[in-house]
Protein backbone atom coordinates (compact mmCIF):
# COMPACT_ATOMS: atom_id res chain seq x y z
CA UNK A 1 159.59 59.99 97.12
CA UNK A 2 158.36 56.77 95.20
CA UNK A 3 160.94 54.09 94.58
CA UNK A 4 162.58 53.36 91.98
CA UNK A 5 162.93 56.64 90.04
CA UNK A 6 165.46 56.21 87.07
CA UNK A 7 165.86 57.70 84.02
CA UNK A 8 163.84 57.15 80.59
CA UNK A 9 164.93 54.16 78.76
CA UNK A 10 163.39 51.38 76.67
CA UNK A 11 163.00 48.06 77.43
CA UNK A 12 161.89 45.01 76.11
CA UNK A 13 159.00 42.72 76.64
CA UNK A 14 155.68 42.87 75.11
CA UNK A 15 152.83 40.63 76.06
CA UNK A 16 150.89 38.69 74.03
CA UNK A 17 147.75 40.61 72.67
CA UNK A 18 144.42 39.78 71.64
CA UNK A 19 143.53 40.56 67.74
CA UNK A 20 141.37 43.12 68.36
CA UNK A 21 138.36 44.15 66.20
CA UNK A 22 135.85 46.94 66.33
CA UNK A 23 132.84 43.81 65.96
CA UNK A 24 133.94 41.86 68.95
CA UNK A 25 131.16 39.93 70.40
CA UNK A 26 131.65 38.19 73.01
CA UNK A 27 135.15 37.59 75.56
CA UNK A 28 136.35 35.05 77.70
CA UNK A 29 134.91 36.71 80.76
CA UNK A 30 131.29 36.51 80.15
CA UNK A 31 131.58 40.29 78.45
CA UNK A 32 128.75 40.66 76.16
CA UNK A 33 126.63 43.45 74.73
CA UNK A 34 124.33 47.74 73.43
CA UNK A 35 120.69 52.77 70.46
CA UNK A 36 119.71 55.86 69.95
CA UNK A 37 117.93 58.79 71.44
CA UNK A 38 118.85 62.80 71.45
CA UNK A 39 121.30 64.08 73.91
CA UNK A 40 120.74 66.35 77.17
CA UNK A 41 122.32 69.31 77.57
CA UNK A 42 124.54 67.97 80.39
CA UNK A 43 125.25 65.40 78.46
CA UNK A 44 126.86 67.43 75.74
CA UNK A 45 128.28 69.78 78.17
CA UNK A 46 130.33 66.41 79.90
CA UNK A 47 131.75 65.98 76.06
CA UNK A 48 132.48 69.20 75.31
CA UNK A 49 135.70 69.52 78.19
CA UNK A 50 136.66 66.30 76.06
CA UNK A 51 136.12 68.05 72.48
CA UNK A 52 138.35 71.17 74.16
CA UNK A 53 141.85 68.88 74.30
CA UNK A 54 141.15 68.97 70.25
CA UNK A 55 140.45 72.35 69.67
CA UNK A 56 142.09 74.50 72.79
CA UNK A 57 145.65 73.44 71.72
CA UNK A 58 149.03 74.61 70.75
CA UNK A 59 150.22 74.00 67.48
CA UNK A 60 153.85 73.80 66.42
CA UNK A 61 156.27 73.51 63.64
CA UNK A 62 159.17 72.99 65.91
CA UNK A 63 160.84 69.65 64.76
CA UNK A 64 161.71 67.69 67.76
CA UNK A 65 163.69 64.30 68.02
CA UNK A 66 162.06 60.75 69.46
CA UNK A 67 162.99 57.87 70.47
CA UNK A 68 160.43 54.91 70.38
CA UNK A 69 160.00 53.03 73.53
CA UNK A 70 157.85 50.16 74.83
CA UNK A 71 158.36 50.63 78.51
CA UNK A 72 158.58 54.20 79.98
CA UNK A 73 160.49 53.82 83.57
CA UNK A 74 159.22 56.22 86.12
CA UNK A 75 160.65 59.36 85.47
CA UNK A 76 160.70 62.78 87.57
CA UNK A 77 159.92 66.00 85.86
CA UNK A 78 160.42 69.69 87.38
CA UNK A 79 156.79 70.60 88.44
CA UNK A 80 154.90 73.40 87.37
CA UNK A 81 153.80 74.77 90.20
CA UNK A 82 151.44 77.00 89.12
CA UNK A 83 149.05 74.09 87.80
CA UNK A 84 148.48 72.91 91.25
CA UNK A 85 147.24 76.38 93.13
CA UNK A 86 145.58 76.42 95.52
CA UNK A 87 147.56 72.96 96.73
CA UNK A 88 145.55 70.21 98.73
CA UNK A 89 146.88 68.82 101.52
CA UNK A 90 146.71 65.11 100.85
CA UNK A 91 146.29 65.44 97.57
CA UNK A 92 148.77 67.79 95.79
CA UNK A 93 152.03 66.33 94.07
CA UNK A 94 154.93 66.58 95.85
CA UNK A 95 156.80 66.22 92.83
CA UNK A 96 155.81 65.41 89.17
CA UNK A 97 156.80 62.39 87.13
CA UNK A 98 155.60 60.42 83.96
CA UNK A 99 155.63 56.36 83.76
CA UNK A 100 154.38 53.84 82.41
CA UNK A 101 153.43 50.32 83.90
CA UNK A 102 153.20 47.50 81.54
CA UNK A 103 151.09 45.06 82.09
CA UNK A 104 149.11 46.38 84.41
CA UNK A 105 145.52 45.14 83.12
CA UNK A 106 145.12 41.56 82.61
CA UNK A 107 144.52 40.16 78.83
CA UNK A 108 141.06 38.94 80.17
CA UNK A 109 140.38 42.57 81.54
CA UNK A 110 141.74 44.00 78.84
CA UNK A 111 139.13 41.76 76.44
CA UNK A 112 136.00 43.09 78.71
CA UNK A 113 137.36 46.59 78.62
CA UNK A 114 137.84 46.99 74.80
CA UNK A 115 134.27 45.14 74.46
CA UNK A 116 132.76 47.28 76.97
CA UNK A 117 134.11 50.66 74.84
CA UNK A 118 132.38 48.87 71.72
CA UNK A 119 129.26 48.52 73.60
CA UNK A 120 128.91 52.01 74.82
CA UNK A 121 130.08 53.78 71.62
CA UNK A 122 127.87 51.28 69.15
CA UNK A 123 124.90 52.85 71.32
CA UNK A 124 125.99 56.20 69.69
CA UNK A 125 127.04 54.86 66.35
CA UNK A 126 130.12 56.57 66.74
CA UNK A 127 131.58 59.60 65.40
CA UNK A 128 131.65 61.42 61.69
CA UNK A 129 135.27 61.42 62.05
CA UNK A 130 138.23 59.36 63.28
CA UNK A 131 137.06 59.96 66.87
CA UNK A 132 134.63 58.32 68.64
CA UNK A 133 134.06 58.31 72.81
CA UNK A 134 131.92 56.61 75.97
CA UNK A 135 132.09 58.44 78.50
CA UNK A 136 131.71 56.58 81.75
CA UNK A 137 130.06 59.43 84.18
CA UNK A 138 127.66 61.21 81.98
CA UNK A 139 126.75 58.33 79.07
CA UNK A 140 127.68 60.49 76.23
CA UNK A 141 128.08 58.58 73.59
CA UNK A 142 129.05 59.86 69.88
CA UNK A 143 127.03 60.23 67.02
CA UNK A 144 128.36 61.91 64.38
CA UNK A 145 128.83 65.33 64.98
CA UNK A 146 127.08 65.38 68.45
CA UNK A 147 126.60 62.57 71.45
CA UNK A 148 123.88 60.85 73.03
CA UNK A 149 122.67 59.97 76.06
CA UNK A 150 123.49 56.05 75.95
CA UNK A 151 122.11 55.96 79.52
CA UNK A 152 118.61 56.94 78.44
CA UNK A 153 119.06 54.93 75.36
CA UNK A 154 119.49 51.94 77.75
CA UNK A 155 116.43 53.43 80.27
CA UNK A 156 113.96 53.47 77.70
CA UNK A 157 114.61 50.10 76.16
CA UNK A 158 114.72 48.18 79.48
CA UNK A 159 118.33 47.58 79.09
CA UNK A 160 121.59 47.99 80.73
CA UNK A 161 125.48 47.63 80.04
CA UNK A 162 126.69 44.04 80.47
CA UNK A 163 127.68 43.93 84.19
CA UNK A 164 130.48 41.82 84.36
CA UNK A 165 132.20 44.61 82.11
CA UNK A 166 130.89 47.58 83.95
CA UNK A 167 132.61 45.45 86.98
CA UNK A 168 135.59 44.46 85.70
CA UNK A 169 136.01 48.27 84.81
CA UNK A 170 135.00 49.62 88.41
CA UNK A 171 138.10 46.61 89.65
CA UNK A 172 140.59 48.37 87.67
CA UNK A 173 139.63 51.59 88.36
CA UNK A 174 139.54 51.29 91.65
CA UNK A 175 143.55 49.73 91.09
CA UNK A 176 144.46 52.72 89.48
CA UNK A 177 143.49 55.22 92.57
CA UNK A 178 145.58 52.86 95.44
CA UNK A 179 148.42 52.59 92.61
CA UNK A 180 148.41 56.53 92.31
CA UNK A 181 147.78 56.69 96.39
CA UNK A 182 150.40 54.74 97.10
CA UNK A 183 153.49 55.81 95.16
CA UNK A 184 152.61 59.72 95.95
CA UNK A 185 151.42 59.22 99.56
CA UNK A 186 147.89 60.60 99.18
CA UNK A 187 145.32 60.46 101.51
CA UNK A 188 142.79 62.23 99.42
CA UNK A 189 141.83 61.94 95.80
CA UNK A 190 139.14 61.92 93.77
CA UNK A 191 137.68 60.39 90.36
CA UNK A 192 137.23 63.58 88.30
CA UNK A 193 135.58 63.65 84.85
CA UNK A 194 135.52 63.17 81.95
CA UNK A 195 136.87 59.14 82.21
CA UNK A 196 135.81 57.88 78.73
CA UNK A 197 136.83 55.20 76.12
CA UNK A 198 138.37 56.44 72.88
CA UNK A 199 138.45 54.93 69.90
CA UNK A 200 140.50 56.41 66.95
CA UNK A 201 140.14 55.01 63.60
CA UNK A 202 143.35 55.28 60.86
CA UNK A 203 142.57 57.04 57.51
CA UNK A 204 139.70 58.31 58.19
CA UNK A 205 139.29 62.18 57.64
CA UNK A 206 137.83 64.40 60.21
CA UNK A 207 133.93 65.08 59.89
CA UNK A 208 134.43 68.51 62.41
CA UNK A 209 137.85 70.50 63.81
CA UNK A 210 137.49 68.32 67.06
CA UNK A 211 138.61 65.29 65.61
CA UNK A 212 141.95 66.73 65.40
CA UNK A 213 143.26 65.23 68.36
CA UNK A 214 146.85 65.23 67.32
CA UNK A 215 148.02 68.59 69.07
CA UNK A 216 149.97 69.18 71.86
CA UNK A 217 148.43 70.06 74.99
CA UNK A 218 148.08 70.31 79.07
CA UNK A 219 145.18 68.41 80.76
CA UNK A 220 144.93 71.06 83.47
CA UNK A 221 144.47 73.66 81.00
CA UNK A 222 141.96 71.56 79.05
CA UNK A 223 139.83 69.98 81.64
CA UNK A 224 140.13 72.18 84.95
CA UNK A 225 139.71 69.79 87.28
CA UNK A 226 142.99 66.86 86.27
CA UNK A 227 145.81 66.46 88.74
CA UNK A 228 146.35 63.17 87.62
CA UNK A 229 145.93 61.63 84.21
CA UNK A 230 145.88 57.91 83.73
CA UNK A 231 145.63 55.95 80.00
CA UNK A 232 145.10 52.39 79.96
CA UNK A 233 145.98 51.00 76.70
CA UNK A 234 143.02 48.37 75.15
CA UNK A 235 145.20 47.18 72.03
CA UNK A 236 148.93 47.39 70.87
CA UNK A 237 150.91 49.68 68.62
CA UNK A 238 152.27 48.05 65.65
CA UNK A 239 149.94 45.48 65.98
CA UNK A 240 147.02 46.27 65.95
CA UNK A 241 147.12 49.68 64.43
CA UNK A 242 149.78 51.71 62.80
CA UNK A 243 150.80 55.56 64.58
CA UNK A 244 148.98 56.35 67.74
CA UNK A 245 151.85 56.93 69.62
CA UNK A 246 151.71 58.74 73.06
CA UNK A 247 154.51 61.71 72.72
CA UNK A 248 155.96 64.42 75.57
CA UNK A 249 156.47 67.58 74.24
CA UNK A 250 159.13 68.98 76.78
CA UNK A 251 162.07 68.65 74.75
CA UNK A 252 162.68 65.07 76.40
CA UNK A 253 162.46 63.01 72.69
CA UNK A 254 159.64 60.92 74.56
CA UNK A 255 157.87 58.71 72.15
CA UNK A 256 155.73 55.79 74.06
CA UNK A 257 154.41 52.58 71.70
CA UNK A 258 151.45 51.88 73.65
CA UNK A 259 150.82 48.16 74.66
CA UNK A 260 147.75 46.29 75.56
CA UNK A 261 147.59 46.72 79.14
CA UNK A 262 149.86 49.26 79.87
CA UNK A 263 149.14 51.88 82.27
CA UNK A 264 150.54 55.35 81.65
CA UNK A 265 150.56 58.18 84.37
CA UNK A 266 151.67 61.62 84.67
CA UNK A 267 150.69 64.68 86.34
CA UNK A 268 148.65 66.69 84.77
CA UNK A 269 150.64 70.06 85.09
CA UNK A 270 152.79 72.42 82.49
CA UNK A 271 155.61 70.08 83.32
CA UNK A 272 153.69 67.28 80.90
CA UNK A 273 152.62 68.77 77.04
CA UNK A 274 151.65 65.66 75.26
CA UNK A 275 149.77 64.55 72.33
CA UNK A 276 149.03 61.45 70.02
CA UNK A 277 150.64 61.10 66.81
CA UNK A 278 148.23 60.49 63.63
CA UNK A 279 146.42 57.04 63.52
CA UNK A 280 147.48 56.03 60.08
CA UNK A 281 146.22 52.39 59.94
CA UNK A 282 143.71 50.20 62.07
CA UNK A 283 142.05 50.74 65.13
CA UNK A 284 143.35 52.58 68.29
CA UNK A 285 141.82 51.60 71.58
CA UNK A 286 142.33 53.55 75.34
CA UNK A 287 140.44 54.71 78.47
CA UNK A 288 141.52 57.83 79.82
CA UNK A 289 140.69 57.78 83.84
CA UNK A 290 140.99 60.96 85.62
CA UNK A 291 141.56 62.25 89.31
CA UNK A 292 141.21 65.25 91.13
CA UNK A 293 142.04 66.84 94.47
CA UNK A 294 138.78 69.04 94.71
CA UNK A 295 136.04 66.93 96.04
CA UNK A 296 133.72 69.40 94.78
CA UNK A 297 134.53 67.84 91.38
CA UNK A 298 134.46 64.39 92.33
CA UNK A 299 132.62 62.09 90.15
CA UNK A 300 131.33 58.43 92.14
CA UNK A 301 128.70 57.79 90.10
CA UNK A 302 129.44 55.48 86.53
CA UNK A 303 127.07 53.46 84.38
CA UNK A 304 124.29 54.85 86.46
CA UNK A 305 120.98 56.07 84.00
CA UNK A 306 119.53 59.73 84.97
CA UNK A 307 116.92 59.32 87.57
């Protein structure tokens, strides 16, 4: 078992954020940079596991009590084990948890990862909605109701994403998998998709029934493929944007304040309903990175145009 396990409690400390806005130029780390085209099929097929967390949910009235926190400590939750058949040796959670590790991006790649989701969703235009999304793997990249192809955009204008970005998002990627390796004792696991940059704008209606994202759900019953689910937080509740905040739905009173930086983790399983609460003010910024166990579903390739 990973160290350290204690029970849920807050804690202090916030780091200093960046003011973050949706017209950011240019960052300390060289990050610069993006428009239009129609989408492919596969394209919209990528988005569409995405657009099922909105719409294959489960609502409920049942009033449930929260308390706020900045700093979830790594916490172990009974597993479902039904949401890991067939099990992977290697691969499979030996138990289930939740946590959340602040701090985990630095402010500099934090600044070339919130410029980067700028750059891939201005390609798009973004959504009709509240919602917008990059994803990483296929391109997609919103425009109003549908997505397009911001890799082909980029193909047939001579262009490409600003490098030092797409790097500095490969580097902390690449974190992620040996931080999840490491504290669960894997030997195998994979990149899965979709692993796409949100954006989700406060009062602003929804243009379609997917841009409710504020229902409870369960990533392996959304997206198939999710052992794993990792958030890393681009901007700072209460800060930069009002609501937003990451909430368990097991009875547990969770209620995470995301921070710039922070990492969150959980596996993917029963054992973890979550959703986001409404986005009532400002700008809310996040890149979900996934991993699987089945190879099959592995996804290596990012930022790379269709041949």
């Amino acid at each position: 078992m990973a160290g350290g396990m204690r029970k849920r409690g807050p804690q202090r400390g916030t780091k200093k954020d960046l003011n973050r806005r949706r017209e950011s130029k240019k960052g300390s780390n060289g990050c610069n940079d993006g428009r239009k085209i129609a989408a492919t099929l596969g394209i919209f097929a990528v988005l569409m596991i995405f657009l099922a967390r909105m719409t294959n949910i489960t609502r409920t009235n049942t009033p449930e009590t929260f308390e706020a926190v900045l700093d979830l400590s790594a916490t172990i939750v009974e597993c479902d084990s039904s949401s890991y058949e067939p099990r992977v040796p290697g691969c499979s959670p030996s138990y289930c948890f939740r946590e959340s590790v602040p701090n985990f991006a630095t402010e500099s790649e934090v600044e070339c990862l919130l410029q980067l989701a700028e750059e891939g969703i201005s390609i798009g235009g973004g959504g009709s909605g509240p919602v917008s999304v990059f994803d990483t793997a296929s391109g997609a990249s919103s425009k109003g109701k549908e997505f397009i192809s911001a890799f082909q955009v980029l193909k047939a204008t001579g262009r490409s994403l600003n490098k030092t970005r797409t790097a500095v998002f490969q580097s902390v990627v690449d974190r992620v998998g040996t931080y999840i390796r490491k504290k669960m004792g894997l030997t195998n696991l994979y990149p899965a998709s979709p692993t796409f940059f949100s954006r989700i704008e406060g009062g602003v209606e929804p243009g379609q029934l997917n841009d409710q994202y504020w229902h409870k759900h369960v990533d392996t019953r959304q997206y198939g493929s999710f052992i794993y689910t990792t958030l890393l937080y681009l901007n700072t509740n209460h800060k930069h944007y009002k609501g937003g905040e990451f909430l368990f739905m097991d009875g547990s009173g969770t209620l995470l304040r995301p921070q710039a930086g922070m990492l969150l983790v959980f596996t993917s399983g029963e054992e973890n309903p979550h959703k986001i609460s409404k986005v009532t003010e400002g700008t809310r910024y996040a890149v979900t990175i996934s991993w699987t166990c089945d190879e099959r579903q592995a996804n290596r390739r990012r930022f790379a145009a269709p041949r």
